[in-house]
Protein backbone atom coordinates (compact mmCIF):
# COMPACT_ATOMS: atom_id res chain seq x y z
CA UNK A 1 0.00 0.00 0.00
CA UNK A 2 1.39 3.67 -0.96
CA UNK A 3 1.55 6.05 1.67
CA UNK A 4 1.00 9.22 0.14
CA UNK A 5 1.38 11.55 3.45
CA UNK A 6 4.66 9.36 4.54
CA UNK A 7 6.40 9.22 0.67
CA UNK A 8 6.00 13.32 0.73
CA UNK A 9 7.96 13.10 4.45
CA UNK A 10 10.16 10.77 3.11
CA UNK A 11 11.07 11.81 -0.76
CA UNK A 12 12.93 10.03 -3.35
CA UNK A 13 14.81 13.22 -3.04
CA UNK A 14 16.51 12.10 -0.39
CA UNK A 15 16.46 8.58 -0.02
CA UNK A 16 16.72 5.48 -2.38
CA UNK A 17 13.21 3.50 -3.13
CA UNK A 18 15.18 0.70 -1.08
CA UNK A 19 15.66 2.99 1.52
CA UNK A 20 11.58 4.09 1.26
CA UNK A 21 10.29 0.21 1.39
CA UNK A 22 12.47 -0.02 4.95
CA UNK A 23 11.12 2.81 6.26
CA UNK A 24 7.84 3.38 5.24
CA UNK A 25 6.19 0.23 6.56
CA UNK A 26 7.47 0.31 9.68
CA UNK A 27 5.20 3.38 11.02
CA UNK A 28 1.74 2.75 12.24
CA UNK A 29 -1.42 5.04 11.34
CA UNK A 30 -3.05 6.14 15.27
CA UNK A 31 -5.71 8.24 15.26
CA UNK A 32 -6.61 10.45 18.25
CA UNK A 33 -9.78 12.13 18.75
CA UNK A 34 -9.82 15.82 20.49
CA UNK A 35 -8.35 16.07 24.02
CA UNK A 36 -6.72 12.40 23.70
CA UNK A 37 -2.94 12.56 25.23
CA UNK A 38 -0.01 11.40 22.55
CA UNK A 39 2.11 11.55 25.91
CA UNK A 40 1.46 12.32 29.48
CA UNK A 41 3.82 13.79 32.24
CA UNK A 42 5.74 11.26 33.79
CA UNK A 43 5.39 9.05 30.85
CA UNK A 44 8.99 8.22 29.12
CA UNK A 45 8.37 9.10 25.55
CA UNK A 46 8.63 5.98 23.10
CA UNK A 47 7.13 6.93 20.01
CA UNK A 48 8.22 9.82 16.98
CA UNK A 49 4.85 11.28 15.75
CA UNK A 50 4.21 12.47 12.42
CA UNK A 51 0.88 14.10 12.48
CA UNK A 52 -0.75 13.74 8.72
CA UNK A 53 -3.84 15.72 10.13
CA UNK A 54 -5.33 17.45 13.25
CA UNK A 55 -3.43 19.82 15.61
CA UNK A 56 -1.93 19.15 18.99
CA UNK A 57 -0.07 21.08 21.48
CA UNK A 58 2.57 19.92 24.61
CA UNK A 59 2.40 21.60 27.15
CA UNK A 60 3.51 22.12 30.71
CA UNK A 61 1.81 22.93 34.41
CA UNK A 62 3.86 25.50 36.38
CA UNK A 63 4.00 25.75 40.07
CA UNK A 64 0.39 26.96 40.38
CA UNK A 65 -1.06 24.00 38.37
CA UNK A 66 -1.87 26.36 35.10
CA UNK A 67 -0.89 24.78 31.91
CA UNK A 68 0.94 26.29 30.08
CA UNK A 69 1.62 25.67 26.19
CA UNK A 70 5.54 24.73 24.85
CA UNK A 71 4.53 24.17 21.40
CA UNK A 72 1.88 23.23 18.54
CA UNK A 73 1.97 20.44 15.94
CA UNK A 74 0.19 20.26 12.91
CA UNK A 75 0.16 18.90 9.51
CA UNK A 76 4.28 17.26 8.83
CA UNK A 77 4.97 18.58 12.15
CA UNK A 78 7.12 15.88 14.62
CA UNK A 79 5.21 15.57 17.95
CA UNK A 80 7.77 14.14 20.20
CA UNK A 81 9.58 15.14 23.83
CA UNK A 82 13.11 15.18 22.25
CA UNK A 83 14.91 14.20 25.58
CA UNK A 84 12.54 12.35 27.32
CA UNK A 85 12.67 10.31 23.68
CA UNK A 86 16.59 10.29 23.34
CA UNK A 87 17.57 9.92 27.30
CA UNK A 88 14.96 7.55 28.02
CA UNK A 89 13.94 9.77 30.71
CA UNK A 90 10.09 10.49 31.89
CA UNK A 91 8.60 13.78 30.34
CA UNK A 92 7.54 16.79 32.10
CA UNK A 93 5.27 17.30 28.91
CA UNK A 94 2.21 16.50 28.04
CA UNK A 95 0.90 16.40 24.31
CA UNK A 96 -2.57 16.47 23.73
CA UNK A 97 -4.65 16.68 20.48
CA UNK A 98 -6.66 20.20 19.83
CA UNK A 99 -8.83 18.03 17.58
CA UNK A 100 -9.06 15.37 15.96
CA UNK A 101 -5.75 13.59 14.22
CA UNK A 102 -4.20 11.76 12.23
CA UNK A 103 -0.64 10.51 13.14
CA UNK A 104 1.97 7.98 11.95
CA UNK A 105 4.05 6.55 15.37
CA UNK A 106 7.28 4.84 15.01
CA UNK A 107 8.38 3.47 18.16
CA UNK A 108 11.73 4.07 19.59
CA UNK A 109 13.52 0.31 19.06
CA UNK A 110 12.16 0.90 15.09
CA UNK A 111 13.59 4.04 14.97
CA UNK A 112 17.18 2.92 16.61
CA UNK A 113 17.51 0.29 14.14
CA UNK A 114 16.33 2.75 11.06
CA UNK A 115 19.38 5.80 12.31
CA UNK A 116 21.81 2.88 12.90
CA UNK A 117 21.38 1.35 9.35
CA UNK A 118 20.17 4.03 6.96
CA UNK A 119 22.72 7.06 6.30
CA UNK A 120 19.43 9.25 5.26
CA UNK A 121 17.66 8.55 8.07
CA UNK A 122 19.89 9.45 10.25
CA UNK A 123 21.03 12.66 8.10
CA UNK A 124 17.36 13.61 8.29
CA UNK A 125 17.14 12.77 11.74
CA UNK A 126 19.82 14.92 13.09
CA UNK A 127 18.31 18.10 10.64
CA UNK A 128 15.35 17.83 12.19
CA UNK A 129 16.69 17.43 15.86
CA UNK A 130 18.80 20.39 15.39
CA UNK A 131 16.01 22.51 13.71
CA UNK A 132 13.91 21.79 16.71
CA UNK A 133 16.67 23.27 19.03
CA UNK A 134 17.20 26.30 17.16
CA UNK A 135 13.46 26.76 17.41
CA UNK A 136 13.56 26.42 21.01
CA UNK A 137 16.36 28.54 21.84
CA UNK A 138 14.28 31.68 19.17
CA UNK A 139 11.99 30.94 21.48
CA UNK A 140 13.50 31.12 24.77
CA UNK A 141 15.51 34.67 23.74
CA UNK A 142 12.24 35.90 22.69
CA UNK A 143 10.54 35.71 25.75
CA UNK A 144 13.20 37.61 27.18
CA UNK A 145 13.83 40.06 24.56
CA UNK A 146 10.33 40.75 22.30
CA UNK A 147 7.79 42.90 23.37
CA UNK A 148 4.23 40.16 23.05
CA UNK A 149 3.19 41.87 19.84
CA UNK A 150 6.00 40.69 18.35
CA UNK A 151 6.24 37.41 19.47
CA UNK A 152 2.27 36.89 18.19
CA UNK A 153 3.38 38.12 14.57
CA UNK A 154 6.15 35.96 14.90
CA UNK A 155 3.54 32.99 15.30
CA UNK A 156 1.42 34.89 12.91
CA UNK A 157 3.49 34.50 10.44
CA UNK A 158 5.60 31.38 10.41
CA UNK A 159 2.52 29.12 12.08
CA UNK A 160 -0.56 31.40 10.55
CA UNK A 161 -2.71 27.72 10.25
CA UNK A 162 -1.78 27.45 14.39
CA UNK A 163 -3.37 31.02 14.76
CA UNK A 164 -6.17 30.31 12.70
CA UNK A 165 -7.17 26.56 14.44
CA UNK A 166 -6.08 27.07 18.10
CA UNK A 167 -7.72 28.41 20.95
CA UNK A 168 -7.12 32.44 21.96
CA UNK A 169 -6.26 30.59 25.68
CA UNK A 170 -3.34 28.40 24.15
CA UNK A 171 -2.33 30.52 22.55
CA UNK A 172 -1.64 33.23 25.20
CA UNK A 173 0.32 30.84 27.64
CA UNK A 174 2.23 30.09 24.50
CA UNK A 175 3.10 33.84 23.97
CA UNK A 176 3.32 33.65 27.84
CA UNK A 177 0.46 36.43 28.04
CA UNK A 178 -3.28 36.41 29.31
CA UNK A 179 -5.95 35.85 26.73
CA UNK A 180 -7.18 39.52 27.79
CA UNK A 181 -3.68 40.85 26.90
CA UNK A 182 -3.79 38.63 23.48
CA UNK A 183 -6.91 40.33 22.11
CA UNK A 184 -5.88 43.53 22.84
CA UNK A 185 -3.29 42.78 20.68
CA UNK A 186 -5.11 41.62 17.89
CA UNK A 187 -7.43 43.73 18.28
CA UNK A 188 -4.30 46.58 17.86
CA UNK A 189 -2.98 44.95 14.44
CA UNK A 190 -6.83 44.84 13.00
CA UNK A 191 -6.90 48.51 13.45
């Protein structure tokens, strides 16, 4: 069976068709329906998401119990705890879907055995792990030097499908605001 979703992840671009008919079949098609957990605190992460459809968002509770959102996922988006995935550690995450999905899991023994015997793979692999830290630390410096407006046109404008699908509320903690604060600032860049 041809995987359409996985063979766009995964182009001939990139790899060999050998290298495609190892790698496709081993991921499984989960779906989740709205507020189902990919992962839960305290869990140690074991599976590499690909989400094909749906959104979902990790996210944290601070020392008040408040959630607070770390990231969204959407449509090719990776939904994964990097180190609780790599160290074998539990997660302090949680990802939940913001709707219903569509996501292809490979499990963390497959996915050894795929970066220890396919050079693209692993190439890919390591892009995408270090793609994911660069968006993290943006992230981290911009909390500490952005003003919120810019931080929401940030999202605006690299995730605008995120702004358009996700709750006002997850959205704020994301931008580390209030929801009050949030729409007064897009209610400042309709004007």
């Amino acid at each position: 069976m041809e995987n359409h979703f996985l063979n766009n992840i995964f182009t001939e671009t990139l790899f060999t068709e050998s290298e495609l008919n190892q790698i496709i079949p081993k991921f499984k098609k989960i779906m989740f329906l709205k507020n189902d957990f990919l992962l839960r605190e305290g869990v140690t992460e074991n599976h590499y998401w690909f989400i094909e459809s749906g959104y979902c968002r990790s996210y944290v509770n601070d020392i008040k119990g408040i959630d607070i959102t770390t990231n969204f996922y959407g449509q090719g988006d990776i939904a994964i705890d990097w180190s609780s995935f790599f160290l074998r550690s539990p997660s302090r995450e949680n990802i939940q879907a913001l709707a219903d999905c569509v996501c292809w899991q490979l499990d963390f023994e497959t996915f050894q055995q795929l970066f220890h015997n396919i050079e693209a793979f692993r190439e890919q692999g390591r892009k995408t792990l270090v793609g994911s830290y660069f968006e993290l630390k943006n992230q981290s410096v911009s909390f500490i030097a952005d003003e919120a407006k810019e931080r929401y046109l940030r999202l605006l404008k690299e995730k605008p499908h995120v702004v358009q699908n996700v709750s006002l509320q997850h959205i704020a903690t994301y931008l580390g605001i209030t929801k009050y604060s949030l729409s007064r600032i897009r209610k400042e860049i309709a004007q």
